[in-house]
Protein backbone atom coordinates (compact mmCIF):
# COMPACT_ATOMS: atom_id res chain seq x y z
CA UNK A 1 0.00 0.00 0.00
CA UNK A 2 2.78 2.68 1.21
CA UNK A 3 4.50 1.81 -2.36
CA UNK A 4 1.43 2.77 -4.48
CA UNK A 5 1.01 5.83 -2.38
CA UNK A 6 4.77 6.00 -3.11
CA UNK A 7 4.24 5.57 -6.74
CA UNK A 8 1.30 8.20 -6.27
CA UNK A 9 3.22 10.85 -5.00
CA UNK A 10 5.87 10.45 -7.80
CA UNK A 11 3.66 10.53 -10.49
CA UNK A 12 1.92 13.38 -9.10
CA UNK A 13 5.52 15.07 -8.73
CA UNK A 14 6.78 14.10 -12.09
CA UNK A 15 3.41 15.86 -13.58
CA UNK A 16 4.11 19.00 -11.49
CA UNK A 17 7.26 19.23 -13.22
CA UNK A 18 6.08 18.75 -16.35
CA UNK A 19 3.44 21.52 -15.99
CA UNK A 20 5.81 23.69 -14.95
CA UNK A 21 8.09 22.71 -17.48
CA UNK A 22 5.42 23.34 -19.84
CA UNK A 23 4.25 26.96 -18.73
CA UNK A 24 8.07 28.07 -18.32
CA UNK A 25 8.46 26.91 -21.76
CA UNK A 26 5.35 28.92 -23.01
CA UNK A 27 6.23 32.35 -20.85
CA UNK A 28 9.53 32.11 -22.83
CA UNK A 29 7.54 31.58 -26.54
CA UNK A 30 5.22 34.68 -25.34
CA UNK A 31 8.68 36.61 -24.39
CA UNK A 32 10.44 35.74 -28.13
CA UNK A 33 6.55 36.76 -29.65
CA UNK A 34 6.26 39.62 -28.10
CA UNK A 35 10.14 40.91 -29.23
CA UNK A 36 9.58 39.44 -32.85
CA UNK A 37 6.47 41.75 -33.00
CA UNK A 38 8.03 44.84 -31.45
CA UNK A 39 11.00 44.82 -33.83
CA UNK A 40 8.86 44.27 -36.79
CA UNK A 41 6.31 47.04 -35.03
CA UNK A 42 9.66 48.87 -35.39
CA UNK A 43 10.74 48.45 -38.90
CA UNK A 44 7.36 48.94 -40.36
CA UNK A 45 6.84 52.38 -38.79
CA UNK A 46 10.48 53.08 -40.15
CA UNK A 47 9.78 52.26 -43.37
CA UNK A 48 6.46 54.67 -43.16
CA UNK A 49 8.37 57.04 -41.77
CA UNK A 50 10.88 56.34 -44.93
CA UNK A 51 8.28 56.69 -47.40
CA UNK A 52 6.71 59.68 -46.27
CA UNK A 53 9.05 61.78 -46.62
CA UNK A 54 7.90 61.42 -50.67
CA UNK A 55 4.22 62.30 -50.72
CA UNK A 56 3.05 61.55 -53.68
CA UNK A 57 4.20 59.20 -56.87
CA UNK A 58 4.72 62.17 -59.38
CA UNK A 59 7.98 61.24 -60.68
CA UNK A 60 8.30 63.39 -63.75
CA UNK A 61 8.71 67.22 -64.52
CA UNK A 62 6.19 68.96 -66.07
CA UNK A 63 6.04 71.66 -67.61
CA UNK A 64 3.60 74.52 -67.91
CA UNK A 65 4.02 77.11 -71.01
CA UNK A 66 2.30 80.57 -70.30
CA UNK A 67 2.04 83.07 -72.87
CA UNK A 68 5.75 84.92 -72.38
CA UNK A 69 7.10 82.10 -69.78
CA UNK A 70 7.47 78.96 -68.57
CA UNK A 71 6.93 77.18 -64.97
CA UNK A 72 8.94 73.96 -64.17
CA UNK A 73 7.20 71.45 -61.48
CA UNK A 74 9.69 69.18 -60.07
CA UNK A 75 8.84 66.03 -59.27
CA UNK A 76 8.95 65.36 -55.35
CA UNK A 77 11.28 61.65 -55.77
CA UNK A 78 13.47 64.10 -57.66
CA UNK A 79 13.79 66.36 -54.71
CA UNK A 80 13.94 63.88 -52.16
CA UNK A 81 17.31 62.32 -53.99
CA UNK A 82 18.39 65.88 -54.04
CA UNK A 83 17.89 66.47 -50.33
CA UNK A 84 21.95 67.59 -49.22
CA UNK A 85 19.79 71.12 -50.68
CA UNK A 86 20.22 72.40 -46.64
CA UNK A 87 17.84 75.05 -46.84
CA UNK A 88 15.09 72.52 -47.49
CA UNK A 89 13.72 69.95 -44.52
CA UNK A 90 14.88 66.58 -45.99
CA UNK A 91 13.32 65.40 -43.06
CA UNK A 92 9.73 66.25 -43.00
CA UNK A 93 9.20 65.24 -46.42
CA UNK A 94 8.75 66.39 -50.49
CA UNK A 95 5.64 67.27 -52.48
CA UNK A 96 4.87 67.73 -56.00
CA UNK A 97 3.03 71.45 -56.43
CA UNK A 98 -0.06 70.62 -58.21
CA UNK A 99 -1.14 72.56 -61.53
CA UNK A 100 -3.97 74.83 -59.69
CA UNK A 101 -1.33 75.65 -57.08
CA UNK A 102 1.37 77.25 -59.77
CA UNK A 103 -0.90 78.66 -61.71
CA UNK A 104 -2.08 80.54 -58.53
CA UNK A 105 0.79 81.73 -57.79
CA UNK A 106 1.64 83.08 -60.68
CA UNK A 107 -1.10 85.04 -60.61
CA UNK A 108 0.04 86.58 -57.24
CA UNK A 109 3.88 87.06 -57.99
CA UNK A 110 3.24 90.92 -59.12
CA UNK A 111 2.31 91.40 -55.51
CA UNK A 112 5.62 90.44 -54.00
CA UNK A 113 7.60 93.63 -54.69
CA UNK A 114 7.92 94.30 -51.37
CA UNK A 115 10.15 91.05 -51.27
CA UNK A 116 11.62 91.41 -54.40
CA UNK A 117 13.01 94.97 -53.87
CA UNK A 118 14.87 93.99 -50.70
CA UNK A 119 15.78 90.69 -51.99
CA UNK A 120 19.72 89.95 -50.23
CA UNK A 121 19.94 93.55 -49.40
CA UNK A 122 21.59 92.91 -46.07
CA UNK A 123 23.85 90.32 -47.25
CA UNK A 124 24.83 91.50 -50.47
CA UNK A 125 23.98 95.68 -49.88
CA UNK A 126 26.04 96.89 -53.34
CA UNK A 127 25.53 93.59 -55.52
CA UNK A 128 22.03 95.40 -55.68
CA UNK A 129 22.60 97.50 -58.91
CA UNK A 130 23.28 94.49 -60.78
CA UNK A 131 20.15 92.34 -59.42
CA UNK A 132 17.87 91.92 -62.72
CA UNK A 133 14.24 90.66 -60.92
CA UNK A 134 11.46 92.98 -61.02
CA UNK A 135 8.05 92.55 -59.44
CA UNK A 136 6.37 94.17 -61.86
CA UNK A 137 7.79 91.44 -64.56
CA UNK A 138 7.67 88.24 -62.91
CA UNK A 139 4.98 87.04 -65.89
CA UNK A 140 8.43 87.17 -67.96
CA UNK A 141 10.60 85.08 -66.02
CA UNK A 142 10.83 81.25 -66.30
CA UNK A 143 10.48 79.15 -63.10
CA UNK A 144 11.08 75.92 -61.04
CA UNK A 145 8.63 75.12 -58.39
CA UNK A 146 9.45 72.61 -55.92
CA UNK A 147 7.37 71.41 -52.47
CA UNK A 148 8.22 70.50 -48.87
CA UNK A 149 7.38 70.43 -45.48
CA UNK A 150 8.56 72.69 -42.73
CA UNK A 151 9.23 72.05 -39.40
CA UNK A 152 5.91 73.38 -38.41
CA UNK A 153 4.47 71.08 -40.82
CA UNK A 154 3.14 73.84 -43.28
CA UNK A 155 3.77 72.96 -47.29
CA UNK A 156 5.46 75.23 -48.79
CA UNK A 157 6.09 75.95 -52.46
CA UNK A 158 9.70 77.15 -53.24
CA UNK A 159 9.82 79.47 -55.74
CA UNK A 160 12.83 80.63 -58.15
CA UNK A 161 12.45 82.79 -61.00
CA UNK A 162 15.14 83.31 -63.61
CA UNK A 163 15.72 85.75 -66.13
CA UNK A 164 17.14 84.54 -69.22
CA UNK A 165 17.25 88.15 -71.49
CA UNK A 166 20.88 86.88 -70.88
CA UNK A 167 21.57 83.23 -70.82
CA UNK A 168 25.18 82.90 -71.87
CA UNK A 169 25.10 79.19 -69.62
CA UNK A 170 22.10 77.71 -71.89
CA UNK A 171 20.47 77.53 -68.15
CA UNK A 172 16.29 77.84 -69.86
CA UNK A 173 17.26 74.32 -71.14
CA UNK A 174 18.96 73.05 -68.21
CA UNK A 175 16.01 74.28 -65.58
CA UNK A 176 13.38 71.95 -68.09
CA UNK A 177 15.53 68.84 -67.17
CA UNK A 178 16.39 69.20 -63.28
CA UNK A 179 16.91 71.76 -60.19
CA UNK A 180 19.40 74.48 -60.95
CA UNK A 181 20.65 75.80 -57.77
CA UNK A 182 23.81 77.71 -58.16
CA UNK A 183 25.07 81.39 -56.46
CA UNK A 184 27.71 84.07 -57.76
CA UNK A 185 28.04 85.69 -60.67
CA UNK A 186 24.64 85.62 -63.60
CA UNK A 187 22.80 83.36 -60.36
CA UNK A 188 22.81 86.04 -57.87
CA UNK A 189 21.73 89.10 -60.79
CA UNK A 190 19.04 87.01 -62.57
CA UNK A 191 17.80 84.26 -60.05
CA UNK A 192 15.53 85.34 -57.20
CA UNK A 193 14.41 82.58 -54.76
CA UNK A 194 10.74 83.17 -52.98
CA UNK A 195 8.46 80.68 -51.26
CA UNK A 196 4.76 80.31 -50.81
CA UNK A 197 3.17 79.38 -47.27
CA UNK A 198 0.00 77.24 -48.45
CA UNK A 199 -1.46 77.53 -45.09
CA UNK A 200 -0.90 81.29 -44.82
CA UNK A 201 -1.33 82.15 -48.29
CA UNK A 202 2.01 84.22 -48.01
CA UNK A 203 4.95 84.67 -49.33
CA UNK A 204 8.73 84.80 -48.29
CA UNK A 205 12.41 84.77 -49.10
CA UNK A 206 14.77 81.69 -48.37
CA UNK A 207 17.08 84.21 -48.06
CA UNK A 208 15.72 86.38 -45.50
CA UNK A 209 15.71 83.85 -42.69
């Protein structure tokens, strides 16, 4: 009798073990689970992250043709490679101006003079005489319109207008096939750089800040 109480207890044992075997095993499953989700939790929200800094899938220039001039949309992928540009948020992310947008703001551009006539006036005081960009003609210049996001998270449409009555670098074709960014010399007389607040409905210079 005391050996199949004996027996008993042992099997009783052996199946304590076992369960606790068992649920050990298990919390440790849950534990790997639970870190296999987090770190793919993880790189999912990077890779949204990733992609939104592109917001949209335009991925070609286009071109608008106006009666005396011509606006260039860049593409936001093409900005995004270009993002080293330092002035521009890499970091919150590119868009691609729609058509409405630029053709609103065209429309607007004669009323930026007070902009435009104390464009780099602190920074560049007797380089003035030579500057070439007049309100009053901004329906004659070409120009490249690019968007991003700023660090309050307003889009913004960057602006640069370029007159070519003297083009001695073939720049008109150049600005049709990517961003043309460049300072000293023709730039800084016949390039002005402006940008339009979407939320505000304002405008500003790059160059003020």
């Amino acid at each position: 009798m005391e050996k199949t109480h004996s027996l008993s207890r042992d099997y009783v044992w052996q199946r304590n073990v076992t369960s606790n075997s068992a649920a050990l095993i298990m919390k440790d499953i849950c534990k790997i689970f639970l870190i296999f989700l987090f770190f793919t939790s993880c790189s999912k929200k990077s890779e949204k992250v990733e992609t939104e800094k592109v917001l949209d899938t335009v991925s070609k220039i286009k071109i608008i043709k106006f009666d005396k001039s011509i606006a260039v949309i860049l593409p936001s992928a093409l900005m995004w490679k270009r993002g080293w540009i330092n002035q521009y948020s890499r970091e919150r992310g590119f868009f691609t101006p729609n058509e409405e947008t630029i053709k609103y703001i065209e429309k607007k551009l004669p009323e930026t003079s007070a902009i435009i006539d104390n464009y780099r006036k602190e920074d560049l005081p007797g380089w003035r005489k030579f500057f070439k960009i007049y309100a009053k003609d901004t329906n004659l210049y070409d120009k490249q319109y690019f968007g991003y996001i700023n660090s309050k998270r307003d889009s913004i449409v960057a602006i640069t207008l370029f007159n070519f009555e003297s083009d001695p670098f073939k720049m008109r074709e150049r600005i049709q096939k990517k961003y043309v960014s460049m300072s000293d010399g023709w730039f800084d007389s016949n390039t002005c750089m402006l940008e339009y607040n979407k939320q505000s409905k304002k405008f500003s210079s790059p160059m003020a800040e």
